[in-house]
C-alpha atoms as a PDB file:
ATOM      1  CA  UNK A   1       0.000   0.000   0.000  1.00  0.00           C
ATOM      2  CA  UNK A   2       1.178   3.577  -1.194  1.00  0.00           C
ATOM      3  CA  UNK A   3       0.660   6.138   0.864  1.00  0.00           C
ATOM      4  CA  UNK A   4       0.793   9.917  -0.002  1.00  0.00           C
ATOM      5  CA  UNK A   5       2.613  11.586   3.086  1.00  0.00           C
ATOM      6  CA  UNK A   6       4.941  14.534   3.263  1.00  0.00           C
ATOM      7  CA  UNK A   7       4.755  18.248   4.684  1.00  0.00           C
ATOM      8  CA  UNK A   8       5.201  20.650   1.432  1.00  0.00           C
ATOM      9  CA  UNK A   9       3.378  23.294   2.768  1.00  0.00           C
ATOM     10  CA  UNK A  10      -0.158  22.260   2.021  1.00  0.00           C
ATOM     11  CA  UNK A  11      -3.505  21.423   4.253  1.00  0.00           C
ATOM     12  CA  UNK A  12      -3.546  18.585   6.436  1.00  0.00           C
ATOM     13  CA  UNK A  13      -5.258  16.055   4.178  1.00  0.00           C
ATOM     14  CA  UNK A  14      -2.430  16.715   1.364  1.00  0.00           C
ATOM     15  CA  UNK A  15       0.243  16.157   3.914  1.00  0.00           C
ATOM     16  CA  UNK A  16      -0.201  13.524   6.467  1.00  0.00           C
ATOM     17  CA  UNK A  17      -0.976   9.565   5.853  1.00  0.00           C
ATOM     18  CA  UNK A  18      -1.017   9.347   9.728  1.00  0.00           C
ATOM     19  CA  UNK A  19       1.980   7.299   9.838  1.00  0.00           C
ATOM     20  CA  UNK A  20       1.550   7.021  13.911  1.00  0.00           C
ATOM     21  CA  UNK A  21      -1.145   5.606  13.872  1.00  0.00           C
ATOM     22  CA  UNK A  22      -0.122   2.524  11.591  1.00  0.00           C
ATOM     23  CA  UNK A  23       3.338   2.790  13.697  1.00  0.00           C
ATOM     24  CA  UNK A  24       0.952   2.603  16.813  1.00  0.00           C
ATOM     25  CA  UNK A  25      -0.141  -0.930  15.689  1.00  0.00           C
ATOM     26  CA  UNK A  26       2.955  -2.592  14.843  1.00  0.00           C
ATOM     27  CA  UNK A  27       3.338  -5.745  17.347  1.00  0.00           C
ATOM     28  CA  UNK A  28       7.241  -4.946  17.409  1.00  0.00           C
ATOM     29  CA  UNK A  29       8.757  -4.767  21.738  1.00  0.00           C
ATOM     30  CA  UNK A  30      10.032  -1.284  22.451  1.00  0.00           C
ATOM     31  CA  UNK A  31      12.106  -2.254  25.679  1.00  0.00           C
ATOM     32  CA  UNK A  32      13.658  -4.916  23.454  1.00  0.00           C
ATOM     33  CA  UNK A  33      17.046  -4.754  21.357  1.00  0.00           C
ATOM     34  CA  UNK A  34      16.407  -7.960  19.320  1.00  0.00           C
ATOM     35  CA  UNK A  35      19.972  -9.902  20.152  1.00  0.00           C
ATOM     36  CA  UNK A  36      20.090 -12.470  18.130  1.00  0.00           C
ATOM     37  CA  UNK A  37      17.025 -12.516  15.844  1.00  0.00           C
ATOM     38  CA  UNK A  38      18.020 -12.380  12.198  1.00  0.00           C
ATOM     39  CA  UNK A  39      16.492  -9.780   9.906  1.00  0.00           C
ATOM     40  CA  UNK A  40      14.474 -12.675   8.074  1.00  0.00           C
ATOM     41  CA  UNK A  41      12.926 -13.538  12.041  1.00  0.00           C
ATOM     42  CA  UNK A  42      11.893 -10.378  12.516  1.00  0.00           C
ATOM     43  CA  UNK A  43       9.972 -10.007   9.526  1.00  0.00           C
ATOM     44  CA  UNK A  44       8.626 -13.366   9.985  1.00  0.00           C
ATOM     45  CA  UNK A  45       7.196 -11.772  13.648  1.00  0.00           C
ATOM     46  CA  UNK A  46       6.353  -8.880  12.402  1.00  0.00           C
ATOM     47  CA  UNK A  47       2.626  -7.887  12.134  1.00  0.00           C
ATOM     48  CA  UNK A  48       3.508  -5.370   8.969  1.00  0.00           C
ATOM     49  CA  UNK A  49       6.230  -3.643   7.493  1.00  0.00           C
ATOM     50  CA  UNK A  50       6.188   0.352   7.483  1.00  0.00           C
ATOM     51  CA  UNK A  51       8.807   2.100   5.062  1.00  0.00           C
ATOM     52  CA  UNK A  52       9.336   5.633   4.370  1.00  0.00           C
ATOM     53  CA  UNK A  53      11.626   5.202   1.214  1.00  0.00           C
ATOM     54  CA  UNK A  54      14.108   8.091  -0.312  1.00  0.00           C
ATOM     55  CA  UNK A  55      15.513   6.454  -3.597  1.00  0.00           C
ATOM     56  CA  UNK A  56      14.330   4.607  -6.469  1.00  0.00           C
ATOM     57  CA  UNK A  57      16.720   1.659  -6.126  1.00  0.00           C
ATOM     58  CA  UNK A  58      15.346   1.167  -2.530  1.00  0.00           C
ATOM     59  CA  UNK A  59      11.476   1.384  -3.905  1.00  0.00           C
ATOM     60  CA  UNK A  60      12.801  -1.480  -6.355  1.00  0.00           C
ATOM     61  CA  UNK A  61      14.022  -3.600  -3.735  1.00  0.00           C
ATOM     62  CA  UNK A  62      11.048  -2.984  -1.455  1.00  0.00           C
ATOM     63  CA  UNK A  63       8.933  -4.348  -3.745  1.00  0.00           C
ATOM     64  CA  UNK A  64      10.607  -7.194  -5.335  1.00  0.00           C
ATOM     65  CA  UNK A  65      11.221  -8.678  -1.811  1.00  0.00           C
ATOM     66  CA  UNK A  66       7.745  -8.922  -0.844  1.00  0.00           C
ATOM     67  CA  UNK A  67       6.918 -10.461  -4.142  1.00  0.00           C
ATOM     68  CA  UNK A  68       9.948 -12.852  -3.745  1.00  0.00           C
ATOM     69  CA  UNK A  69       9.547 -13.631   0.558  1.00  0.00           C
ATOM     70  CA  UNK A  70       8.144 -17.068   0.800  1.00  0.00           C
ATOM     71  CA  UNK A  71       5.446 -15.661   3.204  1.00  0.00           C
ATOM     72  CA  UNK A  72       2.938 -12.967   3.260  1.00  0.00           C
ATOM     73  CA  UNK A  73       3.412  -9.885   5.014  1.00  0.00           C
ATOM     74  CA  UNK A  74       1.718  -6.455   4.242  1.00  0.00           C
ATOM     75  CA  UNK A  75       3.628  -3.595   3.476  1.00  0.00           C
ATOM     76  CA  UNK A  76       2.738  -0.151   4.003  1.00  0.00           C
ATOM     77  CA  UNK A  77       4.820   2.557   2.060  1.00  0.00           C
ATOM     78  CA  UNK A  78       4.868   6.359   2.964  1.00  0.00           C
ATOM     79  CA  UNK A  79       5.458   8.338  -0.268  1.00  0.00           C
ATOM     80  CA  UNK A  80       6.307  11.691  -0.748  1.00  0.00           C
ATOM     81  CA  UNK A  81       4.850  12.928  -3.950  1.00  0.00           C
ATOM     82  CA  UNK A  82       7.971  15.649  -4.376  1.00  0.00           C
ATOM     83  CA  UNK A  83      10.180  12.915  -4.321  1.00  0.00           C
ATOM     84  CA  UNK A  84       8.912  11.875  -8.108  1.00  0.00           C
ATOM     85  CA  UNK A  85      10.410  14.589  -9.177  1.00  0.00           C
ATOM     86  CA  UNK A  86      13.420  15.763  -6.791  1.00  0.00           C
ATOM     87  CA  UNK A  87      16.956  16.088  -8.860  1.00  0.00           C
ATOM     88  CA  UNK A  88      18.608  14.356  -5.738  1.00  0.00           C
ATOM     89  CA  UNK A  89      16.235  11.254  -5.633  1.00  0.00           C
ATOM     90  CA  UNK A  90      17.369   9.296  -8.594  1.00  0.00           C
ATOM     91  CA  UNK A  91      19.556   5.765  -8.489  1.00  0.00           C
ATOM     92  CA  UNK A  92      22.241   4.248 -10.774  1.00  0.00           C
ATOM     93  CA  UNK A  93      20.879   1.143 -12.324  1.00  0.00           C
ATOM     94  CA  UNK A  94      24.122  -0.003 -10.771  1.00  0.00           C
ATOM     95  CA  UNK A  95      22.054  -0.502  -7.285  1.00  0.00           C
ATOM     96  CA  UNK A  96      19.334  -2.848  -8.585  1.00  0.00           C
ATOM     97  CA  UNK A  97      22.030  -5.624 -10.455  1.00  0.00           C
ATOM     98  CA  UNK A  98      22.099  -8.939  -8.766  1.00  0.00           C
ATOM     99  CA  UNK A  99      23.849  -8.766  -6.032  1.00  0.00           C
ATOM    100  CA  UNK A 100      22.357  -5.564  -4.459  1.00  0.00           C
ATOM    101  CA  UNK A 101      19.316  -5.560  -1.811  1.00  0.00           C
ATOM    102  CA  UNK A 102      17.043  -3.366   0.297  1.00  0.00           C
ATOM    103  CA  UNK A 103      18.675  -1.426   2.526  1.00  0.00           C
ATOM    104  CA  UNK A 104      17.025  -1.071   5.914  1.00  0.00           C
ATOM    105  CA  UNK A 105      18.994   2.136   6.995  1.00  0.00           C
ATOM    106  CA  UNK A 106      21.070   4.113   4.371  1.00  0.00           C
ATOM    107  CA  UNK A 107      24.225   5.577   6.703  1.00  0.00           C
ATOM    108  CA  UNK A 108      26.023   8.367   5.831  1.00  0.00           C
ATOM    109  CA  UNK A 109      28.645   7.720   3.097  1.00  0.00           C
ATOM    110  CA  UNK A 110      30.932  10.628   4.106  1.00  0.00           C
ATOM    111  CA  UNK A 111      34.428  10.630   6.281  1.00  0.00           C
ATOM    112  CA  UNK A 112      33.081  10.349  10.155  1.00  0.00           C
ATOM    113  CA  UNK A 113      36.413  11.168  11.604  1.00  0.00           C
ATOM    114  CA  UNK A 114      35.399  14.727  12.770  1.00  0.00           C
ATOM    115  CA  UNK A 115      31.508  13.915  13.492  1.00  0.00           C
ATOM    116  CA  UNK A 116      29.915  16.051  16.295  1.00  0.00           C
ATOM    117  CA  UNK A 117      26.357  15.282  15.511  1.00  0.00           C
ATOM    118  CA  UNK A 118      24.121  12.366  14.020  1.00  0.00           C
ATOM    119  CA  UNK A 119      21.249  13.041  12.379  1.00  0.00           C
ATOM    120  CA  UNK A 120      18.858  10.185  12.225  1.00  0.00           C
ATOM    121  CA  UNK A 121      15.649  10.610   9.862  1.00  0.00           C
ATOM    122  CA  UNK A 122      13.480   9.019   7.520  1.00  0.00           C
ATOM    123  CA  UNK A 123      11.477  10.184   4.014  1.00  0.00           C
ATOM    124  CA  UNK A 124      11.742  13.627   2.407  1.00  0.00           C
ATOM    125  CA  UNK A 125      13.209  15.533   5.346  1.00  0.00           C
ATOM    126  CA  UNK A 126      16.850  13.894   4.519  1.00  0.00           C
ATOM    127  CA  UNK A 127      17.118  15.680   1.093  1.00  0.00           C
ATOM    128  CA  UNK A 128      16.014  19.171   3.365  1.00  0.00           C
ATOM    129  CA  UNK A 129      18.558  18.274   5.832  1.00  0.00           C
ATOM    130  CA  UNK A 130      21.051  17.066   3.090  1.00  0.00           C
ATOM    131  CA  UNK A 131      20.796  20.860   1.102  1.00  0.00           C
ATOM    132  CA  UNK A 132      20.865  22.725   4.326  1.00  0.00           C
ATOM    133  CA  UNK A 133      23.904  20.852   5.754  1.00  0.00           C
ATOM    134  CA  UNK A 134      26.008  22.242   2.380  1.00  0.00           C
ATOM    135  CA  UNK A 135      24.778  25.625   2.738  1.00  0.00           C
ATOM    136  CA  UNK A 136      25.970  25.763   5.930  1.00  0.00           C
ATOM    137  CA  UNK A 137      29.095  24.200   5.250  1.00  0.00           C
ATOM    138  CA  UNK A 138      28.357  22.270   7.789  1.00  0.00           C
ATOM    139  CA  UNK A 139      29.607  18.384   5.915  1.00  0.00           C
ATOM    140  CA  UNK A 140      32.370  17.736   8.154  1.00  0.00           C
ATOM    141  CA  UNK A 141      30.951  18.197  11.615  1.00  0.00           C
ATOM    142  CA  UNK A 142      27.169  16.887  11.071  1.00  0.00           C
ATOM    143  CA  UNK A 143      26.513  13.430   9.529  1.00  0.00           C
ATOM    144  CA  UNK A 144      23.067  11.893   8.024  1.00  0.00           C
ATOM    145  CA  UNK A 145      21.559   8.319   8.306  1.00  0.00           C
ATOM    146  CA  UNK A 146      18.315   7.716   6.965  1.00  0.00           C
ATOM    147  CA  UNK A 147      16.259   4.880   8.583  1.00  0.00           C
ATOM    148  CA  UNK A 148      14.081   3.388   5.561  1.00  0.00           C
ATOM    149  CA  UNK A 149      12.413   0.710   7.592  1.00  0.00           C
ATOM    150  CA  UNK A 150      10.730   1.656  10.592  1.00  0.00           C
ATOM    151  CA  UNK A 151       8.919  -1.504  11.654  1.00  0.00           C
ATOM    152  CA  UNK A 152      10.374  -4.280  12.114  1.00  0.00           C
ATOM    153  CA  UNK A 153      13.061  -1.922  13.779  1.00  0.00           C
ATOM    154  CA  UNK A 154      16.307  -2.528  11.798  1.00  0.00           C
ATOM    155  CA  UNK A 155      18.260  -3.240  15.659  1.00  0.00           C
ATOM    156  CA  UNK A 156      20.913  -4.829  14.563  1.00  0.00           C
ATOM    157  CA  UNK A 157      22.193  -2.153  11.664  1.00  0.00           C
ATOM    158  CA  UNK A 158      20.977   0.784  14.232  1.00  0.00           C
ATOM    159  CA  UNK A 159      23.965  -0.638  16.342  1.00  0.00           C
ATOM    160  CA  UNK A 160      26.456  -1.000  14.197  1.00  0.00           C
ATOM    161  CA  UNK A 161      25.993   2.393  12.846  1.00  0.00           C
ATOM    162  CA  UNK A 162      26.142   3.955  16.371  1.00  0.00           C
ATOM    163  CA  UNK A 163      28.912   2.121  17.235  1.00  0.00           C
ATOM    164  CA  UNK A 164      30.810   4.219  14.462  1.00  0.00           C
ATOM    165  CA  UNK A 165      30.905   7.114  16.090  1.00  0.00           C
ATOM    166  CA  UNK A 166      33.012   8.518  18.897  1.00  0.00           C
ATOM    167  CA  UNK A 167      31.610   8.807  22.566  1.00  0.00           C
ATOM    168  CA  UNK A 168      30.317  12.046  22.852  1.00  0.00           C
ATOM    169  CA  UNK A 169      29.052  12.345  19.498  1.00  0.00           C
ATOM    170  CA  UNK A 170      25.643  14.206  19.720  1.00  0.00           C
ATOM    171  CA  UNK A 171      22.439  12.171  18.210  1.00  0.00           C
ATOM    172  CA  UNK A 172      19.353  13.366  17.363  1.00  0.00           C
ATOM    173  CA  UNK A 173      16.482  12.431  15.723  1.00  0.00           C
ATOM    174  CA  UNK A 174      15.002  14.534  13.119  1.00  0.00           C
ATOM    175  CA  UNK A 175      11.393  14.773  11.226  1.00  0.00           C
ATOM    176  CA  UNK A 176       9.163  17.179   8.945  1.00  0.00           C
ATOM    177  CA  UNK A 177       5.633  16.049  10.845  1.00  0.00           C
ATOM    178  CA  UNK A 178       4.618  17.230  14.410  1.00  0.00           C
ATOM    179  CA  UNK A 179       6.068  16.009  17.626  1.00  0.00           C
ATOM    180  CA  UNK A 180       3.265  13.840  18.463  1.00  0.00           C
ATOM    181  CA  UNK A 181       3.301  12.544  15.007  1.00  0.00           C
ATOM    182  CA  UNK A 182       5.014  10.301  12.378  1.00  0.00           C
ATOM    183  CA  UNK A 183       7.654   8.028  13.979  1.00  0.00           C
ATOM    184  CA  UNK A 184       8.999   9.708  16.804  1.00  0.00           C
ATOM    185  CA  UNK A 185       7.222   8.111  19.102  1.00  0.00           C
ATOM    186  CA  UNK A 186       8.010   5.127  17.902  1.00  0.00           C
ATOM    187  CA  UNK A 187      11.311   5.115  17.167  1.00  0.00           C
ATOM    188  CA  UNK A 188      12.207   7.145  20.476  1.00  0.00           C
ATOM    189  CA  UNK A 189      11.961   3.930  22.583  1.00  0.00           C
ATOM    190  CA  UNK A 190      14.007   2.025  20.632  1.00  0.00           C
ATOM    191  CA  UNK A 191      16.606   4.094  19.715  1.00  0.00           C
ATOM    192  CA  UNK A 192      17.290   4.584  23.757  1.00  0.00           C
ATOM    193  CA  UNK A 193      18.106   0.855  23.694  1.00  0.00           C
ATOM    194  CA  UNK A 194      21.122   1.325  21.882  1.00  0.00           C
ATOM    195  CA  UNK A 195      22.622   4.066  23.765  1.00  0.00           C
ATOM    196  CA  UNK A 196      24.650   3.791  27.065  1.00  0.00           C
ATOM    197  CA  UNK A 197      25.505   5.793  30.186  1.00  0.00           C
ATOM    198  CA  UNK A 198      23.572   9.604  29.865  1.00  0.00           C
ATOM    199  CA  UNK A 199      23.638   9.846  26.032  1.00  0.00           C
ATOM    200  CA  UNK A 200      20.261  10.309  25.049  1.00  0.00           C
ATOM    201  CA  UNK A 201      18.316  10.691  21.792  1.00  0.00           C
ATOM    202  CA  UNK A 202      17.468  14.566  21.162  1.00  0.00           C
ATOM    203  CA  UNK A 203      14.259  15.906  18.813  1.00  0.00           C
ATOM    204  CA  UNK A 204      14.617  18.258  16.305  1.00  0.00           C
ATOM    205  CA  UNK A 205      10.960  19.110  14.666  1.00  0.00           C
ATOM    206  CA  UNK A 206       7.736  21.219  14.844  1.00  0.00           C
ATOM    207  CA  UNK A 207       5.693  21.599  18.364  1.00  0.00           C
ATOM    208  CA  UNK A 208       2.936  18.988  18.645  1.00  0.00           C
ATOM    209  CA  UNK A 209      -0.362  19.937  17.220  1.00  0.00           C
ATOM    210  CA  UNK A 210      -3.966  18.637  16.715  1.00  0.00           C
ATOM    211  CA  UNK A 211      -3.774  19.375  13.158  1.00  0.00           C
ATOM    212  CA  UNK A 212      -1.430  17.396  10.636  1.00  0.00           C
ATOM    213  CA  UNK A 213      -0.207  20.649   8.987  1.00  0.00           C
ATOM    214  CA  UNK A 214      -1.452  24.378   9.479  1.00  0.00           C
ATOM    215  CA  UNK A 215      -1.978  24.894   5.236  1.00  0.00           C
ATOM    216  CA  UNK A 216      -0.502  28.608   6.048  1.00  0.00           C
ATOM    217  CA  UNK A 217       2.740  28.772   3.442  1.00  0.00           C
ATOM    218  CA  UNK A 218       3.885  31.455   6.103  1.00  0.00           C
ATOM    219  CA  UNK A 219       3.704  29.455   9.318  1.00  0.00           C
ATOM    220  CA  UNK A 220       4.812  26.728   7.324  1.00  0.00           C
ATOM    221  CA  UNK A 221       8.431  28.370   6.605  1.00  0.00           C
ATOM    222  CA  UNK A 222       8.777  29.836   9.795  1.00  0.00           C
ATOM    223  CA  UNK A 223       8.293  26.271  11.183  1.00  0.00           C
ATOM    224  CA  UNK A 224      10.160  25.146   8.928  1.00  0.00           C
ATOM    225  CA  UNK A 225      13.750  27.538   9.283  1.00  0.00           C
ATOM    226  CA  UNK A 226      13.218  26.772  13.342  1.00  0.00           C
ATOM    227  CA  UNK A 227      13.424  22.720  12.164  1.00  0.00           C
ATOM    228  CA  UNK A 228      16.498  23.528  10.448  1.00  0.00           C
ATOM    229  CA  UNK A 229      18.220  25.843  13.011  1.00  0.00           C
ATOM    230  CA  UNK A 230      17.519  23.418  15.632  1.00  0.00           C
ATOM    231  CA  UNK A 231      18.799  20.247  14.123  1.00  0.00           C
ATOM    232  CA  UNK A 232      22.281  22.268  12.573  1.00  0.00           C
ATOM    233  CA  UNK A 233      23.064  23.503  16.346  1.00  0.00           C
ATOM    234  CA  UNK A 234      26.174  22.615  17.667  1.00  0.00           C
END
């Protein structure tokens, strides 16, 4: 199932698919980290899948493995309608050859050395993030992993990407819908698993709200720049 769901400045139905509330039904364990349970398990456990895709090679993969798993599972897709035509949303046809696969999480493909901040998102907001991390110049110090598969929770891959950064290393978590929407909530929990000692998970996005979008292009932006200025602070 294709879902229509990104904040571009419109009204509330042309924004929000009400990704929480399909997130609020997944059967996945919040206070668990999943040692030991193979990707394939968890699928197998898994009530549905929920994806919030950013490439075409990704989409491709999505789809052929549920027409290629040897069970049945449905899978709900969140899918920006910007992203059909956004210059930076495009794939070689080098990433959907045999030997290539879905990718659960999509880490950042840049030198890590000097990291002071990890963003974590999913969907559209990356290729905001990605624009307004060059135009503040900003490449070197802030880094960008997309999560692609939000239920099952990709555990294992969520550690191993933490575990690439130094201690200290800020993270935050960072989305286009309202606080007490899309996958915060749900990913909040289980992000917390993977982190040790007093390093916790920060927020970056707008103040929670009844509505799913205010459809005023002027509140819109000024939500919008306070998104960005909070998730590029240092």
């Amino acid at each position: 199932m294709l879902l229509p769901h990104g904040m571009e400045g419109m009204g509330p139905e042309h924004s929000s698919a009400r990704m929480e509330r399909f997130l609020q039904m997944c059967n996945d364990k919040e206070d668990s980290k999943y040692e030991g349970v193979s990707a394939d398990q968890q699928l197998w456990d898994c009530n549905w899948q929920i994806m919030n895709i950013t490439t075409p090679a990704n989409m491709f993969h999505a789809l052929r493995r549920q027409m290629h798993m040897k069970f049945r599972k449905p899978l709900v897709v969140f899918t920006p309608k910007s992203l059909l035509r956004h210059p930076l949303a495009r794939s070689s046809f080098d990433e959907m050859t045999p030997g290539t696969s879905f990718k659960a999480i999509i880490p950042e493909d840049r030198d890590i050395s000097n990291t002071k901040k990890l963003i974590l998102c999913s969907g559209k907001v990356y290729y905001d993030l990605l624009e307004e991390r060059a135009n503040r110049g900003l490449e070197d110090s802030i880094a960008i992993t997309r999560i692609e598969q939000i239920n099952p929770f990709p555990h294992a891959l969520i550690d191993s990407e933490l575990n690439r950064y130094a201690p200290g290393t800020q993270i935050s978590w960072v989305q286009e819908e309202h606080k007490n929407a899309g996958a915060w909530t749900h990913v909040k929990p289980r992000l917390e698993n993977h982190l040790t000692g007093d390093i916790h998970c920060g927020y970056h996005g707008r103040e929670p709200a009844a509505s799913a979008a205010t459809g005023n292009k002027k509140l819109h932006k000024t939500e919008y720049k306070k998104m960005m200025d909070d998730s590029f602070a240092l």
